[in-house]
C-alpha atoms as a PDB file:
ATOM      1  CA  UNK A   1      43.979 -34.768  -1.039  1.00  0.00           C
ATOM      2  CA  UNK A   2      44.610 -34.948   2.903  1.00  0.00           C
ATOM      3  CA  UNK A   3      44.121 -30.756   2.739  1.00  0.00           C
ATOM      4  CA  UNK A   4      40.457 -31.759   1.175  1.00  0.00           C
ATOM      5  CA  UNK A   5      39.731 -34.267   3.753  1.00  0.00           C
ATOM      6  CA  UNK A   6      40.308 -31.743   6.495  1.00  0.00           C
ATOM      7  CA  UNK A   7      38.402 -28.907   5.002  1.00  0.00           C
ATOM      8  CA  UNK A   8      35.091 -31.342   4.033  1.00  0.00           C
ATOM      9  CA  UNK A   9      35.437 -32.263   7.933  1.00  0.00           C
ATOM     10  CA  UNK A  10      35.113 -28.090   9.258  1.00  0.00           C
ATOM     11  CA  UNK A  11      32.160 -27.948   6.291  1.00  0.00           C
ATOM     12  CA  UNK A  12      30.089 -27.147   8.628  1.00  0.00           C
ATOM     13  CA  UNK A  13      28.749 -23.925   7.605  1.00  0.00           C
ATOM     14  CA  UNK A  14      27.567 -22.792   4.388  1.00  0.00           C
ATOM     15  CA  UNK A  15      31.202 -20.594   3.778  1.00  0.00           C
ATOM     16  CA  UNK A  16      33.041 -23.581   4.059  1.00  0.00           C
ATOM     17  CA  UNK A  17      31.105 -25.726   1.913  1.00  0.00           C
ATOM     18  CA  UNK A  18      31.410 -23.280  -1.095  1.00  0.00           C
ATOM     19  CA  UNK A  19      35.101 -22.901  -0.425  1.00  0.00           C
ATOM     20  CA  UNK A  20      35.229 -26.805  -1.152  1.00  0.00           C
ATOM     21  CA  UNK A  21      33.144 -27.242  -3.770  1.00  0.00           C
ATOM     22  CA  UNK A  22      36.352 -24.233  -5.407  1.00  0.00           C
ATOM     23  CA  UNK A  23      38.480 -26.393  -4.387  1.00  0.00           C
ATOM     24  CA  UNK A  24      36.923 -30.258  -5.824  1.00  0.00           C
ATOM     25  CA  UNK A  25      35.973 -27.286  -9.281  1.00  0.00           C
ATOM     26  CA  UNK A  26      39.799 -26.376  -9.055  1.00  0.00           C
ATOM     27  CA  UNK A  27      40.975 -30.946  -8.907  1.00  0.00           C
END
C-alpha cells in the first residue's frame, strides 16, 4: 500500500494515472 501512496503522489501526468488505476484494477 505505501508503493500506491507514492505512485498516486507522481500522478501527475496522464501515464501515471493509468499506470495506477492497473495497479488499484490489479488490489
Amino acid at each position: 500500500m505505501k508503493k500506491i501512496k507514492l505512485t498516486i503522489e507522481g500522478m501527475h501526468c496522464a501515464s501515471c494515472a493509468g499506470n495506477i488505476e492497473r495497479s488499484l484494477k490489479k488490489v
